[in-house]
N, C-alpha and C. Protein backbone atom coordinates (compact mmCIF):
# COMPACT_ATOMS: atom_id res chain seq x y z
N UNK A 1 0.82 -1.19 0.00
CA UNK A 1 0.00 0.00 0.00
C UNK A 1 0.86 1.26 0.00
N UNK A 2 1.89 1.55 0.91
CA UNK A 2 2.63 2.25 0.95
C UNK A 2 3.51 2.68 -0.48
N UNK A 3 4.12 1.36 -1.11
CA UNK A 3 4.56 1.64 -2.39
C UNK A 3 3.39 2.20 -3.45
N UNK A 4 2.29 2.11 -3.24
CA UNK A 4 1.32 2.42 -4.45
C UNK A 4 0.92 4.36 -3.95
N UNK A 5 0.72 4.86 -2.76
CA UNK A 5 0.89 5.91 -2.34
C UNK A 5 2.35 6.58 -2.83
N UNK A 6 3.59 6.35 -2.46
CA UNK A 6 4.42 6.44 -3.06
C UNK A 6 4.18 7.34 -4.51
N UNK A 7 4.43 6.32 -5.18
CA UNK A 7 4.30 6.08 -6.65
C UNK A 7 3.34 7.33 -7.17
N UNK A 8 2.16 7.11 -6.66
CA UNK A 8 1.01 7.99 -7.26
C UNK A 8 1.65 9.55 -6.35
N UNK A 9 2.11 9.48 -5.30
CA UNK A 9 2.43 10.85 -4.95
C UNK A 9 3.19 11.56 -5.77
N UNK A 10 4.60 10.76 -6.32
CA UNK A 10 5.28 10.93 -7.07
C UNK A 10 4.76 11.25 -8.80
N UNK A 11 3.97 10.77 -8.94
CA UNK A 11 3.16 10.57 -10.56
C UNK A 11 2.51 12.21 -10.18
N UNK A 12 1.44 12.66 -8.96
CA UNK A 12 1.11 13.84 -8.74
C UNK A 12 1.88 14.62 -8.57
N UNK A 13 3.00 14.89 -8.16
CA UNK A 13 3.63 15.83 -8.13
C UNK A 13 4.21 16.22 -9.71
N UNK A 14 4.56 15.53 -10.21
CA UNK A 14 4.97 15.47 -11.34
C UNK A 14 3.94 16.13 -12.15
N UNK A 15 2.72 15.73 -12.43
CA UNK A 15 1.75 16.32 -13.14
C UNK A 15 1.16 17.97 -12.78
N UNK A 16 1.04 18.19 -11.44
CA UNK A 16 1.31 18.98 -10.63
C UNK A 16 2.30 20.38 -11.47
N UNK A 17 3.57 19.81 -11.54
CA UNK A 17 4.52 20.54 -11.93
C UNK A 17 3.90 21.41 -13.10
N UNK A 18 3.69 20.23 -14.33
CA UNK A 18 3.31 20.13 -15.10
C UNK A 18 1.91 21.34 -16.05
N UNK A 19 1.75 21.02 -14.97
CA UNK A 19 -0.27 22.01 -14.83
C UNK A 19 0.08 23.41 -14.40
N UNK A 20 1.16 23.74 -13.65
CA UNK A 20 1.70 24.62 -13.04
C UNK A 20 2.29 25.45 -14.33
N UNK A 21 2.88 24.96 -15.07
CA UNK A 21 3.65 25.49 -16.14
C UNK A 21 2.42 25.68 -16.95
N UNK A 22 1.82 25.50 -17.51
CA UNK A 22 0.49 25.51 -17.99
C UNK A 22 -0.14 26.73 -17.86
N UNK A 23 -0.39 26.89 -16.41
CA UNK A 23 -1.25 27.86 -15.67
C UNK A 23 -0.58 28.95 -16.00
N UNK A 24 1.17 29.17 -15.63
CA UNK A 24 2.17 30.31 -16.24
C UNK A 24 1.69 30.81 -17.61
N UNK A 25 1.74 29.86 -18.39
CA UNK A 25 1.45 30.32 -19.81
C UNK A 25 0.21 31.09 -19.99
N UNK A 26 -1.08 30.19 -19.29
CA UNK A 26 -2.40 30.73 -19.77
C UNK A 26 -2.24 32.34 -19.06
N UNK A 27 -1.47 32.51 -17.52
CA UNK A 27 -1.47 34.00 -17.27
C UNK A 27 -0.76 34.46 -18.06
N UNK A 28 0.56 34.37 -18.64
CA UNK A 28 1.83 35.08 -19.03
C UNK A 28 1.36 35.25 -20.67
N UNK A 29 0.75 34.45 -21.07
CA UNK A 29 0.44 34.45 -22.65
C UNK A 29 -0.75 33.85 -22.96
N UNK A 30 -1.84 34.62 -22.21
CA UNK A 30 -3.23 34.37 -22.49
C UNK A 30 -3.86 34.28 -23.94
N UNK A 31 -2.76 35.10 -25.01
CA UNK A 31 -3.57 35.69 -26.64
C UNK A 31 -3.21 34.29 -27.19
N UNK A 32 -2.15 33.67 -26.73
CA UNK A 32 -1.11 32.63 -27.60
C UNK A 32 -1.92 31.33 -27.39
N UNK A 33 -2.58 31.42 -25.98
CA UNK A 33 -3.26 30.22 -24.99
C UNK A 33 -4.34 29.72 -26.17
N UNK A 34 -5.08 31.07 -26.00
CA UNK A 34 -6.43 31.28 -26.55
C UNK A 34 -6.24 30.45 -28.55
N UNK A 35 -5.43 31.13 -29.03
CA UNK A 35 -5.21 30.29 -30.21
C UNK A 35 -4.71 29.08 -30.28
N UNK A 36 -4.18 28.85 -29.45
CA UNK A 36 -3.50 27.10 -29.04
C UNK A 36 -4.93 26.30 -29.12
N UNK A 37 -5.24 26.91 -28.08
CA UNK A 37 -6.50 26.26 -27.45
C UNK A 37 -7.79 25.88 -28.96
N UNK A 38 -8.09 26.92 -29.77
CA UNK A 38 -8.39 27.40 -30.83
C UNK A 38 -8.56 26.28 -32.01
N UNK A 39 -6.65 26.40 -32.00
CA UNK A 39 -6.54 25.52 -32.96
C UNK A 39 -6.35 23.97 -33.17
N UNK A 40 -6.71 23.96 -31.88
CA UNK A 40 -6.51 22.55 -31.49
C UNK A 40 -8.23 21.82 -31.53
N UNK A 41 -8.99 22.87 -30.97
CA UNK A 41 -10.42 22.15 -31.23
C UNK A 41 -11.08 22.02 -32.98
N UNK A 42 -10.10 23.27 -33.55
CA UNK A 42 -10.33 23.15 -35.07
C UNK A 42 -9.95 21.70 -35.56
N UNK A 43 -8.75 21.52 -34.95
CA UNK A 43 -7.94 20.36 -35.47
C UNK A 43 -9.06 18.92 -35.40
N UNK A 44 -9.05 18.93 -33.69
CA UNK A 44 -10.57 17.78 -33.80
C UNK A 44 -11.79 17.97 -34.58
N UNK A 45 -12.25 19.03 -34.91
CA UNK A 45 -12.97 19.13 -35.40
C UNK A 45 -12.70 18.69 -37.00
N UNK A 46 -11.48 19.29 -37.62
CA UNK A 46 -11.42 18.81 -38.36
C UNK A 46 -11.38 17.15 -39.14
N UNK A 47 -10.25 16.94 -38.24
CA UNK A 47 -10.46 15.44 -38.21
C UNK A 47 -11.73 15.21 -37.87
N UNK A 48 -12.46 15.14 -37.42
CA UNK A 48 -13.99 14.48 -36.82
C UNK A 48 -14.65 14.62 -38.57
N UNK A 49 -14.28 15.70 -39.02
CA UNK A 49 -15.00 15.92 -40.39
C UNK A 49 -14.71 15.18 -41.59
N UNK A 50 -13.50 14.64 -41.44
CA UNK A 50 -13.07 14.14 -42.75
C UNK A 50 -13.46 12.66 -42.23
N UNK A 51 -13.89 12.14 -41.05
CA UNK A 51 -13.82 11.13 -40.67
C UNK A 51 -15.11 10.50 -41.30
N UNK A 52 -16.26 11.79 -40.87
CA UNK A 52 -17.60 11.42 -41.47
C UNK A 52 -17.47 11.61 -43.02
N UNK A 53 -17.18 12.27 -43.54
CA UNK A 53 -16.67 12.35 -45.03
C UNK A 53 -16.26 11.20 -46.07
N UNK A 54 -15.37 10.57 -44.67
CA UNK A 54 -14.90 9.11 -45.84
C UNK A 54 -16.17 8.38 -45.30
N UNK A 55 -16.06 8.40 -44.17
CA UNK A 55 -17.14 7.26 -43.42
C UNK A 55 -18.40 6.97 -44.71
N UNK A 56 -18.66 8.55 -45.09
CA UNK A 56 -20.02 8.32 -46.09
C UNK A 56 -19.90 7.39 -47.05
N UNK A 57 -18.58 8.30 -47.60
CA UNK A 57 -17.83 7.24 -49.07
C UNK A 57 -17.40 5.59 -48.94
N UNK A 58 -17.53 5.58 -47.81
CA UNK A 58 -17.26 3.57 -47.55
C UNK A 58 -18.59 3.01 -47.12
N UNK A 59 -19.63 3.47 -47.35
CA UNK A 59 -20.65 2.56 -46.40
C UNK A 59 -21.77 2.58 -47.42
N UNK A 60 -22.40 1.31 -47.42
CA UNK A 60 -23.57 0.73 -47.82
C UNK A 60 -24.19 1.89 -49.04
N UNK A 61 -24.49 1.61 -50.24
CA UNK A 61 -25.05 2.42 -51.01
C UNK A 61 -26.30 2.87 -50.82
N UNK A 62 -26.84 1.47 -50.31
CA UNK A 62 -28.65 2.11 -50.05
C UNK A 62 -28.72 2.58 -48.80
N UNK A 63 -27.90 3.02 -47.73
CA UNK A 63 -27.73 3.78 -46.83
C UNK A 63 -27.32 5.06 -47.29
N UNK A 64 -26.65 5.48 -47.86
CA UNK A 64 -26.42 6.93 -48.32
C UNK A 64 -27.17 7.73 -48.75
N UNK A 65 -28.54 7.57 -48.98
CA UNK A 65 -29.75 8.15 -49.15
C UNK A 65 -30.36 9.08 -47.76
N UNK A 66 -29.91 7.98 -47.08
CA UNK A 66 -30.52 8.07 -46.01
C UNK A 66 -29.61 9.14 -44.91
N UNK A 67 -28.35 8.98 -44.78
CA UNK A 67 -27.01 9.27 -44.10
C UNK A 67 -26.98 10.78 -43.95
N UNK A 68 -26.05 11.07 -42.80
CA UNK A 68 -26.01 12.49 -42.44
C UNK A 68 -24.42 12.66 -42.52
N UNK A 69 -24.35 11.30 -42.53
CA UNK A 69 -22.48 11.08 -42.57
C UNK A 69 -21.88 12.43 -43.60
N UNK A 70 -22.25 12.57 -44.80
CA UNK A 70 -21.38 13.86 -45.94
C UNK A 70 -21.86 15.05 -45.04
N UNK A 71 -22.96 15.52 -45.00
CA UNK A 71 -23.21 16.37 -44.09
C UNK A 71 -22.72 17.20 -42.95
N UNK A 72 -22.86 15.78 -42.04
CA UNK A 72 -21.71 16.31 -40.68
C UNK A 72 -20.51 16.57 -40.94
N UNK A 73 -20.42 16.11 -41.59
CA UNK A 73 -18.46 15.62 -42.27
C UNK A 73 -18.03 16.78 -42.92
N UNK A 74 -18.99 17.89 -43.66
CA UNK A 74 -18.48 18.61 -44.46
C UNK A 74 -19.05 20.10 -43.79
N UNK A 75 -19.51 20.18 -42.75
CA UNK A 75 -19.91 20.94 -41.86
C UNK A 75 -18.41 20.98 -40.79
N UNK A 76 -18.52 19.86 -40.22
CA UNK A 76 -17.27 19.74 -39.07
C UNK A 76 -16.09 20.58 -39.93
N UNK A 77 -15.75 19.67 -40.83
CA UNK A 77 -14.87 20.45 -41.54
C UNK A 77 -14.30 21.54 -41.95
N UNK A 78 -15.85 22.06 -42.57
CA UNK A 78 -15.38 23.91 -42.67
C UNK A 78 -15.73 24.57 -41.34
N UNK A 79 -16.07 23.89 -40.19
CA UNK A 79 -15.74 24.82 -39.03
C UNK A 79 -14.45 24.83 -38.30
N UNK A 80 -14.15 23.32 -38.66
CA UNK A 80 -12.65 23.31 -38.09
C UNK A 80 -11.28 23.65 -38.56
N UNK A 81 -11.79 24.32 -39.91
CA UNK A 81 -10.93 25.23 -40.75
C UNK A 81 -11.12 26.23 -40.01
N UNK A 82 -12.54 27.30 -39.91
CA UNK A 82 -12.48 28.66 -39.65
C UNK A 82 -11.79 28.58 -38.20
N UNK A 83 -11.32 27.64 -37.01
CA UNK A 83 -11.43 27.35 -35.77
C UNK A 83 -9.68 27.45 -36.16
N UNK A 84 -8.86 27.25 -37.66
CA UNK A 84 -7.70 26.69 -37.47
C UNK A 84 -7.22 27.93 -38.27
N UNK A 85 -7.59 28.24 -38.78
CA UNK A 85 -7.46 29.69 -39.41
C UNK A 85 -8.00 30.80 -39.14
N UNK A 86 -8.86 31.21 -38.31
CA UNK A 86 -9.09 32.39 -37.95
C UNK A 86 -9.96 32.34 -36.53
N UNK A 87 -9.27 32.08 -35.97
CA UNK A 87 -9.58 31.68 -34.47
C UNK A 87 -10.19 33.17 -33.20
N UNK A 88 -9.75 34.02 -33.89
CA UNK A 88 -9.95 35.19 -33.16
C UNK A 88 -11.66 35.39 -33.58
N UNK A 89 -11.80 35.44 -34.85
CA UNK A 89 -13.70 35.02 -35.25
C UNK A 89 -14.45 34.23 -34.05
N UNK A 90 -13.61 33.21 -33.77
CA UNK A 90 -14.79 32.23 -32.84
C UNK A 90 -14.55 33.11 -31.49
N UNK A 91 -13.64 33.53 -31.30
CA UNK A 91 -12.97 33.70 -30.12
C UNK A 91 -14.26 34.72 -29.79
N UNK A 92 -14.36 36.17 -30.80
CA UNK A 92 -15.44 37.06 -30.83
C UNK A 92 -16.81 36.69 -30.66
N UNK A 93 -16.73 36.09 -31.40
CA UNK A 93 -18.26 35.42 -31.31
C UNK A 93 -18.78 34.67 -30.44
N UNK A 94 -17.97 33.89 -28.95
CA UNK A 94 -18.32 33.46 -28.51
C UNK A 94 -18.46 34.40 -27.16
N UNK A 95 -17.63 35.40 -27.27
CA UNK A 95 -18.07 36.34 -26.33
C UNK A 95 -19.19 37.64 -26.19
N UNK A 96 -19.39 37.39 -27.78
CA UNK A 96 -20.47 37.94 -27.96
C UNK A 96 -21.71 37.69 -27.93
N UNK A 97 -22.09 36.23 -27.87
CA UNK A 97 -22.92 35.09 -27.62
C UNK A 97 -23.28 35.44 -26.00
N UNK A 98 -22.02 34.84 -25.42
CA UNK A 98 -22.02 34.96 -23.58
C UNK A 98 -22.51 36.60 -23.32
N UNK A 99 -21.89 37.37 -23.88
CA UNK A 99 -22.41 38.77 -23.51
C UNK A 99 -23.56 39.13 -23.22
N UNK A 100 -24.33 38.66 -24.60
CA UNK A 100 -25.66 39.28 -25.08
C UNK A 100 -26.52 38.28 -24.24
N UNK A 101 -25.79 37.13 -23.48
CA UNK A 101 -27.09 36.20 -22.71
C UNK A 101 -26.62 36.81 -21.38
N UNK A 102 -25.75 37.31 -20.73
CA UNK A 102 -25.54 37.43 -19.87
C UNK A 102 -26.35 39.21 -19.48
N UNK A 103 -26.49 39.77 -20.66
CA UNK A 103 -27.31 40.89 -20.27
C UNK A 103 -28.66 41.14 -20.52
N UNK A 104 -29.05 39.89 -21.24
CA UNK A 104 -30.46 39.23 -21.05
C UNK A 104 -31.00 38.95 -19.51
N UNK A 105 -30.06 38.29 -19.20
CA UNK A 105 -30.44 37.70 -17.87
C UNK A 105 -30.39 38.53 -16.88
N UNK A 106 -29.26 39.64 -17.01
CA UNK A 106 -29.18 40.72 -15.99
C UNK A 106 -30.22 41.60 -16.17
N UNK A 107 -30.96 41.47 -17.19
CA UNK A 107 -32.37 42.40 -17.21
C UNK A 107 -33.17 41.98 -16.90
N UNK A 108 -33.86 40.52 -16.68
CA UNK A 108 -34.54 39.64 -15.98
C UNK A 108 -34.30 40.06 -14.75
N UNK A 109 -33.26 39.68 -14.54
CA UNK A 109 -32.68 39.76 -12.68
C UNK A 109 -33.01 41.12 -11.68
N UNK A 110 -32.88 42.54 -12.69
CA UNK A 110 -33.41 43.78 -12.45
C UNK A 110 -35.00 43.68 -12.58
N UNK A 111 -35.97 43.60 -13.22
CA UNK A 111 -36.99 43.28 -13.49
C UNK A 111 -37.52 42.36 -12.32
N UNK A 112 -36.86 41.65 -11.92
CA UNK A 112 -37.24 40.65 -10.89
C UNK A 112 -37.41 41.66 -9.05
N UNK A 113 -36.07 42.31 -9.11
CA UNK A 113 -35.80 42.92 -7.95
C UNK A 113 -36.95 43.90 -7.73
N UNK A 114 -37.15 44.54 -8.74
CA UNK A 114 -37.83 45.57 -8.68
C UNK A 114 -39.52 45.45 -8.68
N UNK A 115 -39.64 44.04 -8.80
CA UNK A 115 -40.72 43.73 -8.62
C UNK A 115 -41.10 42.89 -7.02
N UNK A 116 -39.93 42.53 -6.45
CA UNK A 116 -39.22 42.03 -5.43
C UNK A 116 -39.47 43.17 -4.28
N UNK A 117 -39.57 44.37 -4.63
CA UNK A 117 -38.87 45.47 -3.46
C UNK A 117 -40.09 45.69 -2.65
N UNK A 118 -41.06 45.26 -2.80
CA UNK A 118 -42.12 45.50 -2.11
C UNK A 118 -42.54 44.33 -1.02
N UNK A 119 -42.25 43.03 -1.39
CA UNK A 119 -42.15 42.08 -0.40
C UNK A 119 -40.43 42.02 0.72
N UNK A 120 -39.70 42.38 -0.12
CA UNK A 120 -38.45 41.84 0.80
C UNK A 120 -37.29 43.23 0.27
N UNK A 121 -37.21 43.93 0.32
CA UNK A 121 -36.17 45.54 0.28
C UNK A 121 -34.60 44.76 0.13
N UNK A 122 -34.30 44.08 1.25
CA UNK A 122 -32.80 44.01 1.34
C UNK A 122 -32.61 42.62 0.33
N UNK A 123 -33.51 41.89 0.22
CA UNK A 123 -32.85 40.47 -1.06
C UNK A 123 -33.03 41.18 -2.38
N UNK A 124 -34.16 42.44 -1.94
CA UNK A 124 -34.60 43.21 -3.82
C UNK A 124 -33.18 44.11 -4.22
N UNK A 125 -32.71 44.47 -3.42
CA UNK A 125 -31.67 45.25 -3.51
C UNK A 125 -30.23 44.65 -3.41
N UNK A 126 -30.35 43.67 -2.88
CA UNK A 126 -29.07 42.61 -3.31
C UNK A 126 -28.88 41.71 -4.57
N UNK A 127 -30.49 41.28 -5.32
CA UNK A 127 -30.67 41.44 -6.51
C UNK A 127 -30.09 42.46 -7.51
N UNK A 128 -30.39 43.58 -7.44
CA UNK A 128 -30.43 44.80 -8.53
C UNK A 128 -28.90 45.28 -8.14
N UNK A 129 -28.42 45.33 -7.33
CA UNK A 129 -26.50 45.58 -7.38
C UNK A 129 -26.20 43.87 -7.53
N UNK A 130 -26.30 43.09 -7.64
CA UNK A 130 -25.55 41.60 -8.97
C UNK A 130 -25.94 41.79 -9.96
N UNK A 131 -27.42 42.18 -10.24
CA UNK A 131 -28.02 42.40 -11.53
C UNK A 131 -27.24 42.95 -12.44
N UNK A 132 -27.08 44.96 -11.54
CA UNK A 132 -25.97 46.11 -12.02
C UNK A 132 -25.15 45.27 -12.65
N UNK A 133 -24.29 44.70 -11.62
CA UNK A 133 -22.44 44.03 -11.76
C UNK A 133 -22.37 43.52 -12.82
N UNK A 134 -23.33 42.32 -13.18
CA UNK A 134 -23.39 41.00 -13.96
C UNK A 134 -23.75 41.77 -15.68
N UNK A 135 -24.76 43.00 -15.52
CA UNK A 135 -25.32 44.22 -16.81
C UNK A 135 -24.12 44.73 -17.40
N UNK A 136 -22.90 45.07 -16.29
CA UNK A 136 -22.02 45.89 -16.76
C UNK A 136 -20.73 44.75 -17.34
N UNK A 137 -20.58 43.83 -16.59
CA UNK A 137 -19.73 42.93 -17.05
C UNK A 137 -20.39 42.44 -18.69
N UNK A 138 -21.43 42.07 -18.66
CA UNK A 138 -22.14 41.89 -20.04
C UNK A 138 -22.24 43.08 -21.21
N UNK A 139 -22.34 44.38 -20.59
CA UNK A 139 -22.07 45.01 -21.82
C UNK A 139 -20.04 45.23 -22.03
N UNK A 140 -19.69 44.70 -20.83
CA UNK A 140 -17.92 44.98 -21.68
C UNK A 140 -17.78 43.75 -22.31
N UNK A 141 -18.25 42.51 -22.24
CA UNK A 141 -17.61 41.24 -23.19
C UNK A 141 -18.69 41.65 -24.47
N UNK A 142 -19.59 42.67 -24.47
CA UNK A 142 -19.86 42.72 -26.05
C UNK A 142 -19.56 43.44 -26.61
N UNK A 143 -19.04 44.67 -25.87
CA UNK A 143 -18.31 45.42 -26.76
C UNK A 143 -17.15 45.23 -27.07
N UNK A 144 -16.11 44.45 -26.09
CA UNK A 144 -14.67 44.13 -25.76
C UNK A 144 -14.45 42.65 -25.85
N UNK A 145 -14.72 42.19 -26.73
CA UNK A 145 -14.79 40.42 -26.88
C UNK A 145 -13.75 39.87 -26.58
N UNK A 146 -12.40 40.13 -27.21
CA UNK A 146 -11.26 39.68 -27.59
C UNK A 146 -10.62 39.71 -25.92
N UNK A 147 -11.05 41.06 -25.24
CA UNK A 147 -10.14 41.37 -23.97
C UNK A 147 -10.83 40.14 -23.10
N UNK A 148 -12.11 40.05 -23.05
CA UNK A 148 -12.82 39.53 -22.29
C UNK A 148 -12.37 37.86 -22.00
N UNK A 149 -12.41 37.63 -23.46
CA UNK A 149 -11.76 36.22 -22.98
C UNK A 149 -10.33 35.89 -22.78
N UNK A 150 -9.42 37.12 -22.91
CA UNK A 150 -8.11 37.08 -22.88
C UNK A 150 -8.09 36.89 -20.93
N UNK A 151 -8.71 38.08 -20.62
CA UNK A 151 -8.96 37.73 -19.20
C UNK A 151 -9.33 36.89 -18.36
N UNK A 152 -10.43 36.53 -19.16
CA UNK A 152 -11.03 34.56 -18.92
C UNK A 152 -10.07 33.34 -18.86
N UNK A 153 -9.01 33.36 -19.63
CA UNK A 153 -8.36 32.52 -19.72
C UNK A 153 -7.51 33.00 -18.75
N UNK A 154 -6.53 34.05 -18.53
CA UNK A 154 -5.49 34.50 -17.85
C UNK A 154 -6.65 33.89 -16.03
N UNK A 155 -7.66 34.10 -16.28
CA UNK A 155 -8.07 33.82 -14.63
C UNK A 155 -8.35 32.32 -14.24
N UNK A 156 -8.33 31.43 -15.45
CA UNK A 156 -8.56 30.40 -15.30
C UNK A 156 -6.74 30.02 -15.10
N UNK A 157 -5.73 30.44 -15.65
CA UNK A 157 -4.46 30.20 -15.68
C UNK A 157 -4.30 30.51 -13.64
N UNK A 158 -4.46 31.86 -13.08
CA UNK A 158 -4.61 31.46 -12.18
C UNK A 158 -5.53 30.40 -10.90
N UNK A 159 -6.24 30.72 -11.42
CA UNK A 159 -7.56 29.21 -10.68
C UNK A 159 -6.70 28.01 -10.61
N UNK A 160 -6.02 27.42 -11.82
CA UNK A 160 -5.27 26.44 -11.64
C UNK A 160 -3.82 26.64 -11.20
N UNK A 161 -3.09 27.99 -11.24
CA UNK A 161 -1.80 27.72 -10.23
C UNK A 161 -2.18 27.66 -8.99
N UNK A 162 -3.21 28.34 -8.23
CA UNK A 162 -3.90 28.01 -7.20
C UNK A 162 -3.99 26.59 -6.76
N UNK A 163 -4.98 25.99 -7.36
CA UNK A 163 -5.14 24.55 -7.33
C UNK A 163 -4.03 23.75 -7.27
N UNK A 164 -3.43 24.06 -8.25
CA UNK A 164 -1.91 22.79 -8.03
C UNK A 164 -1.08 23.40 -7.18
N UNK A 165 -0.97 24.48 -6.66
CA UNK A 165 -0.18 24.30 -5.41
C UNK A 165 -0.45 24.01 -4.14
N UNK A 166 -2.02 24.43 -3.92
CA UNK A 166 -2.58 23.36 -3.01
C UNK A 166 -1.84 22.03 -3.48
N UNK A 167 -2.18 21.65 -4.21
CA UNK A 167 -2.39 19.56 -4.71
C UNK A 167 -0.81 19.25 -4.02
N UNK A 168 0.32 20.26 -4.56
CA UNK A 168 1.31 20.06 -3.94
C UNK A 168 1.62 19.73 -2.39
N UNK A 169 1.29 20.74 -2.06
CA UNK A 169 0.67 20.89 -0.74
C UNK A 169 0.20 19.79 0.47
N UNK A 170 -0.53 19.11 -0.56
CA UNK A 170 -1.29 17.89 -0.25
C UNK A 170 -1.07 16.64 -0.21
N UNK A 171 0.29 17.17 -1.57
CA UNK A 171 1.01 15.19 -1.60
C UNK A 171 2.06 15.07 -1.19
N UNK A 172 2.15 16.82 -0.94
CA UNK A 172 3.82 16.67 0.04
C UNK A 172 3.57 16.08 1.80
N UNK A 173 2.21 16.86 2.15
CA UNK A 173 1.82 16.09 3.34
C UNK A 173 1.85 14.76 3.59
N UNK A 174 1.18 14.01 2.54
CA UNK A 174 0.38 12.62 2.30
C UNK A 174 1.75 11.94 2.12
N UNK A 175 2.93 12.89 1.54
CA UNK A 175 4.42 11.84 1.56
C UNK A 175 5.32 11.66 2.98
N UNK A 176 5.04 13.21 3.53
CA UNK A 176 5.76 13.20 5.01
C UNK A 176 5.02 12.10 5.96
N UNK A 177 3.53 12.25 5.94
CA UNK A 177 2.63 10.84 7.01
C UNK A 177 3.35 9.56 6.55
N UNK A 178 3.76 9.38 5.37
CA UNK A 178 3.95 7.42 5.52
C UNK A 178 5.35 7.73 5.04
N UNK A 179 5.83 8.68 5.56
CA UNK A 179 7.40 8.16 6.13
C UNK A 179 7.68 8.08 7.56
N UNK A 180 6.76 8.32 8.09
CA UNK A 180 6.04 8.16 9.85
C UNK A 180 5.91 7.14 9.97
């Protein structure tokens, strides 16, 4: 038991390290992250496309009538081009997506409070300042797309140096107990 603790402490720390360097990058070079990241889901995607593509071209004739196989295949494809070549497009668009729902909802959420303020004042008003916060954060990722998720990522880069130095933390403990 001891050797299998061991081992895996050692395997975590290691990965640990690993995730750590990671996390550096996503803070230190969030624009570079973001297209890595980018072009790598283009890449699956792409592949996923050519996969259904042949898939169509090898299978049963009187099934191909029927098949979504060329379809998907040639869809995946030209998205996982635009995903591998112009990555800053999705990048926009997906913050412009999140934006425009996120200040949907913050107008709900105001709408709610304010209909709120007559039964309960202090939850109506703790409503309508998150509402505010969540309105204003939503109109900067639609006007500011590119920054927005540059920041997104740079905070997720910290979230995880956080995390793995806890984990460190944790297997350095878990190594000092069973040398006890």
């Amino acid at each position: 038991m001891q050797d299998y603790i061991k081992k895996y402490s050692r395997t975590s720390l290691v990965v640990s390290i690993l995730l750590i360097v990671l996390a550096l990058f996503l803070i230190f070079k969030p624009n570079t992250s973001l297209n890595v990241i980018m072009i790598l889901v283009g890449l699956a995607l792409a592949v996923n496309g050519a996969y259904h593509t042949f898939s169509y071209f090898q299978g049963p004739r009187e099934l191909k009538m029927f098949s979504l196989e060329l379809v998907v295949g040639i869809i995946s494809l030209l998205f996982g081009l635009v995903f591998i070549f112009n990555p800053a497009i999705i990048m926009s668009f997906l913050s412009i997506i999140i934006g425009a729902w996120i200040i949907l909802k913050s107008i709900t959420s105001i709408q709610m409070s304010v209909a709120m303020k007559d039964y309960s004042k202090d939850r109506a008003r703790l409503i309508l300042i998150v509402a505010i916060v969540t309105l204003v954060i939503g109109v900067v990722m639609l006007f500011n797309p590119f920054a927005t998720s540059t920041f997104l990522i740079s905070l997720c880069g910290y979230i995880l140096l956080i995390f793995e130095f806890v984990n460190i933390v944790e297997t350095i403990s878990v190594m000092k107990w069973i040398k006890q």
